[in-house]
PDB file of N, CA and C in Angstrom:
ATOM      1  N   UNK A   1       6.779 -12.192  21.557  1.00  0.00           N
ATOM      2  CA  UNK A   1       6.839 -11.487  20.306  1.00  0.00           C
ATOM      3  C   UNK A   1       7.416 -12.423  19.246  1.00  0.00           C
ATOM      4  N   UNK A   2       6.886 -12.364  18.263  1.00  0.00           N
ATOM      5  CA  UNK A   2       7.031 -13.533  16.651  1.00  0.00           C
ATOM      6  C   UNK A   2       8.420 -12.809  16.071  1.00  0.00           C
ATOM      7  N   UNK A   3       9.172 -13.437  15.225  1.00  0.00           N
ATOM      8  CA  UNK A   3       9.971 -13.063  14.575  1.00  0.00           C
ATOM      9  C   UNK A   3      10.227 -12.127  13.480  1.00  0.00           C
ATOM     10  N   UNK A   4       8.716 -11.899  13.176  1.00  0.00           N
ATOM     11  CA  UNK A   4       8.351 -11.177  11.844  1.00  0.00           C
ATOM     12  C   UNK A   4       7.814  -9.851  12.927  1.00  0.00           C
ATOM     13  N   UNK A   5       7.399 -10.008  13.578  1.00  0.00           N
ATOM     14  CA  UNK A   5       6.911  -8.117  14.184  1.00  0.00           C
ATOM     15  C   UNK A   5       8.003  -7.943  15.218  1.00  0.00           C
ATOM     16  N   UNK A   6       8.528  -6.512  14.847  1.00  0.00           N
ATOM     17  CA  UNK A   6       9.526  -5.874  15.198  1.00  0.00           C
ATOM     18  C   UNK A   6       8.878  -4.726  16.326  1.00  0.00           C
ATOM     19  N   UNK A   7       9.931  -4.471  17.411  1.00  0.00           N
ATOM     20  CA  UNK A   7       9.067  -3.745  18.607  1.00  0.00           C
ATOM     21  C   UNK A   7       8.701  -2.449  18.289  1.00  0.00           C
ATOM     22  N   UNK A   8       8.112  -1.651  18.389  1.00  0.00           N
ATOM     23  CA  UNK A   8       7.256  -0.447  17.981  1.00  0.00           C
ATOM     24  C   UNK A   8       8.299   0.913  19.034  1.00  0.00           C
ATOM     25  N   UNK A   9       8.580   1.694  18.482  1.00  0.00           N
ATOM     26  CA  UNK A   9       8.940   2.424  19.429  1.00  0.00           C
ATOM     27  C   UNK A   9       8.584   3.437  20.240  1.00  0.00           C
ATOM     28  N   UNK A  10       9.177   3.457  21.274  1.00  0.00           N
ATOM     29  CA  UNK A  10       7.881   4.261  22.348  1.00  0.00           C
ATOM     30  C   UNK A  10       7.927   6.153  21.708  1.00  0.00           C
ATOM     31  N   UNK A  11       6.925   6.683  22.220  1.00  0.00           N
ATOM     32  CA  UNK A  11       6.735   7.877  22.149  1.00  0.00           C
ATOM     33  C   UNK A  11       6.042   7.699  20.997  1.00  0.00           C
ATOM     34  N   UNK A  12       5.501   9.080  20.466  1.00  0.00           N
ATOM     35  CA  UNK A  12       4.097   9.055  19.633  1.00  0.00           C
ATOM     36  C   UNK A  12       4.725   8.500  18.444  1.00  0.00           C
ATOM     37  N   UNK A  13       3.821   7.595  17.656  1.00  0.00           N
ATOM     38  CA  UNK A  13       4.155   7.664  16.396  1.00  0.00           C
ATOM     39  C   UNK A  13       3.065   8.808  15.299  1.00  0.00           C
ATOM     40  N   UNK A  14       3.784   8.665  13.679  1.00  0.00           N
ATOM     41  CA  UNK A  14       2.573   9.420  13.187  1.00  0.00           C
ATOM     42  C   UNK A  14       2.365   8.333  11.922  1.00  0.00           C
ATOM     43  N   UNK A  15       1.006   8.360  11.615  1.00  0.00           N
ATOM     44  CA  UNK A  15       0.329   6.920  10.606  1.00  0.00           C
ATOM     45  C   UNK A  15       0.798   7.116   9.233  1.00  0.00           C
ATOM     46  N   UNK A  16       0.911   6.679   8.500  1.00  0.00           N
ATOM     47  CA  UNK A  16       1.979   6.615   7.300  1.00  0.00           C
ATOM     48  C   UNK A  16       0.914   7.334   6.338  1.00  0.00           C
ATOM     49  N   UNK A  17       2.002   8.365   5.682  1.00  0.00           N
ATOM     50  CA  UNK A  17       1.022   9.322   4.799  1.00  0.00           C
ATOM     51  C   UNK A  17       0.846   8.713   3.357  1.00  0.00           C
ATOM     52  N   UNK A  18       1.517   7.749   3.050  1.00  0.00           N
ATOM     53  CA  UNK A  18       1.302   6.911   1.699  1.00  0.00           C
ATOM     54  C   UNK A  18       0.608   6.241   1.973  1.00  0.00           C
ATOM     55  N   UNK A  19       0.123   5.316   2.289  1.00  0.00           N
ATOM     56  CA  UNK A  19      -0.993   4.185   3.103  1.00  0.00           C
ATOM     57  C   UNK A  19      -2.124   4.261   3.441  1.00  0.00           C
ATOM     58  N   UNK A  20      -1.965   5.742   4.445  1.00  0.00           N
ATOM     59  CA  UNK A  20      -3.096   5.723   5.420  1.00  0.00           C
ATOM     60  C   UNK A  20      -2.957   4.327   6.548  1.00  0.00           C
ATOM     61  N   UNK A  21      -2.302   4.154   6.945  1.00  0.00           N
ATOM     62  CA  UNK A  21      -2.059   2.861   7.710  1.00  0.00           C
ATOM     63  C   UNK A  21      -2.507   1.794   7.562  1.00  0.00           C
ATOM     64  N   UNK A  22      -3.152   1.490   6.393  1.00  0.00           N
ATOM     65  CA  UNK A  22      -3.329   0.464   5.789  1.00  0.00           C
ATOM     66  C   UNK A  22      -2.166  -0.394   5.496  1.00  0.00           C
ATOM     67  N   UNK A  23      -1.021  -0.234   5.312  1.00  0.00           N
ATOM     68  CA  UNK A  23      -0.079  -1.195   5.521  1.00  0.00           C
ATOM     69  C   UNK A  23       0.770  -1.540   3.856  1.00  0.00           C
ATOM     70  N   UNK A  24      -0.366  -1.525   2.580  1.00  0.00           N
ATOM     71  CA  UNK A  24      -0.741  -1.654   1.237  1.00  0.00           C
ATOM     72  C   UNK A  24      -0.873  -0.300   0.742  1.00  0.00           C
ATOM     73  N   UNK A  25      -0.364  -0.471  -0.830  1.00  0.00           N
ATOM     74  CA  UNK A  25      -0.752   0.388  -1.415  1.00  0.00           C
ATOM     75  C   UNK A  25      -1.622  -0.442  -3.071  1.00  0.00           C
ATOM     76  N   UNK A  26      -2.217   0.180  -3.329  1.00  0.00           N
ATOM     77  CA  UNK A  26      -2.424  -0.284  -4.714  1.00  0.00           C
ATOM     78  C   UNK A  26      -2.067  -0.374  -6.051  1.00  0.00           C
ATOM     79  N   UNK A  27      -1.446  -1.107  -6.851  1.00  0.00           N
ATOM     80  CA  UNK A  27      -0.529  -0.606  -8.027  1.00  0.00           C
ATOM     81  C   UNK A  27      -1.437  -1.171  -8.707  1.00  0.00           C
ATOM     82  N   UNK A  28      -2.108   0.288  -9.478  1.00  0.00           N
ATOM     83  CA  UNK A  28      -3.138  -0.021 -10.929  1.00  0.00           C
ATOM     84  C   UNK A  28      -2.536  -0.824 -12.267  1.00  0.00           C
ATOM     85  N   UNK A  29      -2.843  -1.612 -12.585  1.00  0.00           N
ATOM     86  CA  UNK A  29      -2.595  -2.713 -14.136  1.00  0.00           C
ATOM     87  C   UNK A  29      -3.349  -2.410 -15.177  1.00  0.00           C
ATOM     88  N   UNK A  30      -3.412  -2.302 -15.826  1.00  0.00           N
ATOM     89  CA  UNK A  30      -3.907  -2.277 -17.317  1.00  0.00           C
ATOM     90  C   UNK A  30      -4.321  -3.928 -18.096  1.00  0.00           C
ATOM     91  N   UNK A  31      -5.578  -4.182 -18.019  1.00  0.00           N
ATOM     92  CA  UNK A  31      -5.417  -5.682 -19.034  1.00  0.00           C
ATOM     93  C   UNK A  31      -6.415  -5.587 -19.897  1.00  0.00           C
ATOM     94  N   UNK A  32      -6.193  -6.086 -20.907  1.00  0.00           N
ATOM     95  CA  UNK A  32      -6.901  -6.012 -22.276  1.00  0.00           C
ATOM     96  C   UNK A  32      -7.515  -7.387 -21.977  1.00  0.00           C
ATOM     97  N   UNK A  33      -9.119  -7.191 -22.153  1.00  0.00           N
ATOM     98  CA  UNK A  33     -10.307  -8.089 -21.937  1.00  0.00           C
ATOM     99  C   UNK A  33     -10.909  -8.402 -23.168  1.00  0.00           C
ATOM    100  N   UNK A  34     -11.062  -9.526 -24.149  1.00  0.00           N
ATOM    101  CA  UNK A  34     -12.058  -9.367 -25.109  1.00  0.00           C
ATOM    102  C   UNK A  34     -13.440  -9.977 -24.775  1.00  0.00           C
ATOM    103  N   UNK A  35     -13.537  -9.127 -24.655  1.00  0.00           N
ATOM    104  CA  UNK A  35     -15.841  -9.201 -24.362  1.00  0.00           C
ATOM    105  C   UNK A  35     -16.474  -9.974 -25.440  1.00  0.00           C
ATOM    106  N   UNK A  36     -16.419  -9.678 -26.597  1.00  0.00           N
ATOM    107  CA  UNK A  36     -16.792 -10.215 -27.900  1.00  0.00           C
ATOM    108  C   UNK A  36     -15.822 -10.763 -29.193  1.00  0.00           C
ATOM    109  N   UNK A  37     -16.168 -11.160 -30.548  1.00  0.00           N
ATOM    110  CA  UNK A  37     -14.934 -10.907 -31.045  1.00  0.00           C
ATOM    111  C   UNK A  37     -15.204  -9.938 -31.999  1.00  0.00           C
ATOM    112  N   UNK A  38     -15.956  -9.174 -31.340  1.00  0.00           N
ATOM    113  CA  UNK A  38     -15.894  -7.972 -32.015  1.00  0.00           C
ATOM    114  C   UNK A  38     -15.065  -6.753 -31.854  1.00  0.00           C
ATOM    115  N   UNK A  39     -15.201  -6.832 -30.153  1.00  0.00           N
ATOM    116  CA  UNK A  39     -15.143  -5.853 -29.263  1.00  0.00           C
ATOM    117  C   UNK A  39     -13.906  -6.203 -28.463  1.00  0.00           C
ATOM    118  N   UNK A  40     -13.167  -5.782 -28.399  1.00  0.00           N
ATOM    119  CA  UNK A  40     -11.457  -6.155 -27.559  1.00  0.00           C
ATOM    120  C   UNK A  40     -11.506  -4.233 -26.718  1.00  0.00           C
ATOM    121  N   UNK A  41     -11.486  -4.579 -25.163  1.00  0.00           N
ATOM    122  CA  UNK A  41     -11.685  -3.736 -24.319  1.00  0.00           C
ATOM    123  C   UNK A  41      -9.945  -3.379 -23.327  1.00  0.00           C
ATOM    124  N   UNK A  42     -10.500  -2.099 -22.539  1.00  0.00           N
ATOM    125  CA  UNK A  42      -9.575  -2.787 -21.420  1.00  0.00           C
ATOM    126  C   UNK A  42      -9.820  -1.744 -20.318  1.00  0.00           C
ATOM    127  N   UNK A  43      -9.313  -3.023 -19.345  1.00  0.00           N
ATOM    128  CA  UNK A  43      -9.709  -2.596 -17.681  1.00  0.00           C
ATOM    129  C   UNK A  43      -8.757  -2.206 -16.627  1.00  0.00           C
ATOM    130  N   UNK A  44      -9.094  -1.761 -15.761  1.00  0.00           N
ATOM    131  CA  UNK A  44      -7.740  -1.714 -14.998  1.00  0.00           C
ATOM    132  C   UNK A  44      -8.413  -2.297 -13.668  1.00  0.00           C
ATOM    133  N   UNK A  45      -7.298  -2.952 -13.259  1.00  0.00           N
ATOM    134  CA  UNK A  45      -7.384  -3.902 -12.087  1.00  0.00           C
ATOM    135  C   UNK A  45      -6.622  -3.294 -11.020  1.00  0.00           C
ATOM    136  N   UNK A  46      -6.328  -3.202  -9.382  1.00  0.00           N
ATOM    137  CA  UNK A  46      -5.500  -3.081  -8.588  1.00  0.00           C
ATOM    138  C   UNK A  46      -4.624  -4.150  -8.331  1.00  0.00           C
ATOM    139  N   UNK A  47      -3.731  -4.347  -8.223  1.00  0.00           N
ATOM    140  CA  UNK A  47      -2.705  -5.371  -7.199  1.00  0.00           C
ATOM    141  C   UNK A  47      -2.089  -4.360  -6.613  1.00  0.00           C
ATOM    142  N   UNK A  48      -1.960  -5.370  -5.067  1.00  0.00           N
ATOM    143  CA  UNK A  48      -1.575  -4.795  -3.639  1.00  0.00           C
ATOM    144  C   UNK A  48      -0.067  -4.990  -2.774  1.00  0.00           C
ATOM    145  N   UNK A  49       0.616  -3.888  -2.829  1.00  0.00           N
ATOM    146  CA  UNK A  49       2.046  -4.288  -2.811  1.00  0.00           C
ATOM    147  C   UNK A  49       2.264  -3.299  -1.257  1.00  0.00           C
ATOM    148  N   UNK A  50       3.100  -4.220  -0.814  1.00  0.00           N
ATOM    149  CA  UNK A  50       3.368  -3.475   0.526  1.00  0.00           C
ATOM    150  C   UNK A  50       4.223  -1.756   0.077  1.00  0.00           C
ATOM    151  N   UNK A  51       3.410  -1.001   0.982  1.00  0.00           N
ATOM    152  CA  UNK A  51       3.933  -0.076   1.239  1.00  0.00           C
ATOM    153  C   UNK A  51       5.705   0.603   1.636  1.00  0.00           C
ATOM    154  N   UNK A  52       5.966   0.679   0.746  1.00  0.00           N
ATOM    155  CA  UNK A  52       7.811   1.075   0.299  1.00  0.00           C
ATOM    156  C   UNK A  52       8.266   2.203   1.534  1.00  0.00           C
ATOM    157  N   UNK A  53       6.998   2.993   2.053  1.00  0.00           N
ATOM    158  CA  UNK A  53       7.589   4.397   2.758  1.00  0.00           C
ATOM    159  C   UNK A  53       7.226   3.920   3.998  1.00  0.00           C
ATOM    160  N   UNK A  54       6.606   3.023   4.776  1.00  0.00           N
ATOM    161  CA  UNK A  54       7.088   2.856   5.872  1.00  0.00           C
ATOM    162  C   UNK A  54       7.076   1.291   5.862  1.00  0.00           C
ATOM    163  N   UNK A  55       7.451   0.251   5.319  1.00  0.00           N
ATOM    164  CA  UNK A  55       7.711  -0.692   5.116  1.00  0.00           C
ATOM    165  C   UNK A  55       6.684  -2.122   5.590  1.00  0.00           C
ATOM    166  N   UNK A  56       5.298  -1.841   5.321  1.00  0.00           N
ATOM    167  CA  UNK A  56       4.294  -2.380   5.971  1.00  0.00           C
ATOM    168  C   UNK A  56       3.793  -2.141   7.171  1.00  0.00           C
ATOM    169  N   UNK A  57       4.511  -1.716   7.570  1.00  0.00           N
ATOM    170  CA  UNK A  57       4.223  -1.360   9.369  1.00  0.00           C
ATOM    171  C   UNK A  57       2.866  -0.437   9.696  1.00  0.00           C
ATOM    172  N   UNK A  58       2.622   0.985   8.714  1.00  0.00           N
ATOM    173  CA  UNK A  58       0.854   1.648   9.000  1.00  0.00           C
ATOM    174  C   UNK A  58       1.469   2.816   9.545  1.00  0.00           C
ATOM    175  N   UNK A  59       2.511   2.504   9.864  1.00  0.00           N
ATOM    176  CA  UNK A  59       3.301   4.105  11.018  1.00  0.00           C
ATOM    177  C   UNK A  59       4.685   4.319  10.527  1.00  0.00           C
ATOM    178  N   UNK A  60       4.521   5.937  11.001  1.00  0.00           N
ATOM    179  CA  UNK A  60       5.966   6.111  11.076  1.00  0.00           C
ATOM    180  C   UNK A  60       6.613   6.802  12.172  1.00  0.00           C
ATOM    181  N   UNK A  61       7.917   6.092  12.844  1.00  0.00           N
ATOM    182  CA  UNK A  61       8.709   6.868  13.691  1.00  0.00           C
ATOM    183  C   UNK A  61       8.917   8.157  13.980  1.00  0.00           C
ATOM    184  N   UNK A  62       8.055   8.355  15.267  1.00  0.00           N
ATOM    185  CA  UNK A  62       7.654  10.108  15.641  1.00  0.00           C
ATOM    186  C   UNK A  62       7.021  10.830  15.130  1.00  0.00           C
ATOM    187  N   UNK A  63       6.691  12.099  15.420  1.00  0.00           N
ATOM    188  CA  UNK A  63       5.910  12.749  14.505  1.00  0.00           C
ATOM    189  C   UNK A  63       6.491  13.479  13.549  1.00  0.00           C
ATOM    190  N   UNK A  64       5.857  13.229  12.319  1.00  0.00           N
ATOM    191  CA  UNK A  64       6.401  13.693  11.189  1.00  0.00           C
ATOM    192  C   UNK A  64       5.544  14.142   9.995  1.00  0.00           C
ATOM    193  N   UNK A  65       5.357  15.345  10.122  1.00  0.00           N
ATOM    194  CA  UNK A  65       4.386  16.149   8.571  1.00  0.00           C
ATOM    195  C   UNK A  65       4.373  15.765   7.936  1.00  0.00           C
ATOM    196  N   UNK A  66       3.247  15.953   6.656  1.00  0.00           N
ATOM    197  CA  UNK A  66       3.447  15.580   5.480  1.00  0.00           C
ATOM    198  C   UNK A  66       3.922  16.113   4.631  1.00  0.00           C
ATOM    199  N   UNK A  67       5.026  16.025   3.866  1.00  0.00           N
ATOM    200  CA  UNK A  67       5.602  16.467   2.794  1.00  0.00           C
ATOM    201  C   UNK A  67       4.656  16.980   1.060  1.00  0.00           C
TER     202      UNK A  67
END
């Protein structure tokens, strides 16, 4: 076992309800694009930030509902 993965604990887990066990969540951005110089737009982009509620991991310790 690597230093960075931590042991999983036994008995059921339940998959992280912020995530979806994806591990990531997406934090939407706002950026202003100019297309022309006529025309000044704007888009929104994702960037991908680890998941805060179960700390990258995809799971969470035992079973646990969703709130």
């Amino acid at each position: 076992m690597t230093e960075q993965q931590e042991p999983r604990p036994t008995g059921p887990n339940a998959v992280c309800h912020t995530c979806g066990g994806m591990q990531k969540i997406a934090a939407p951005r706002l950026y202003a694009v100019q297309a022309t110089t006529d025309v000044t737009t704007g888009m929104t982009l994702a960037e991908w930030r680890t998941c805060p509620q179960c700390g990258g991991r995809g799971y969470l310790p035992g079973l646990q509902a969703p709130a």
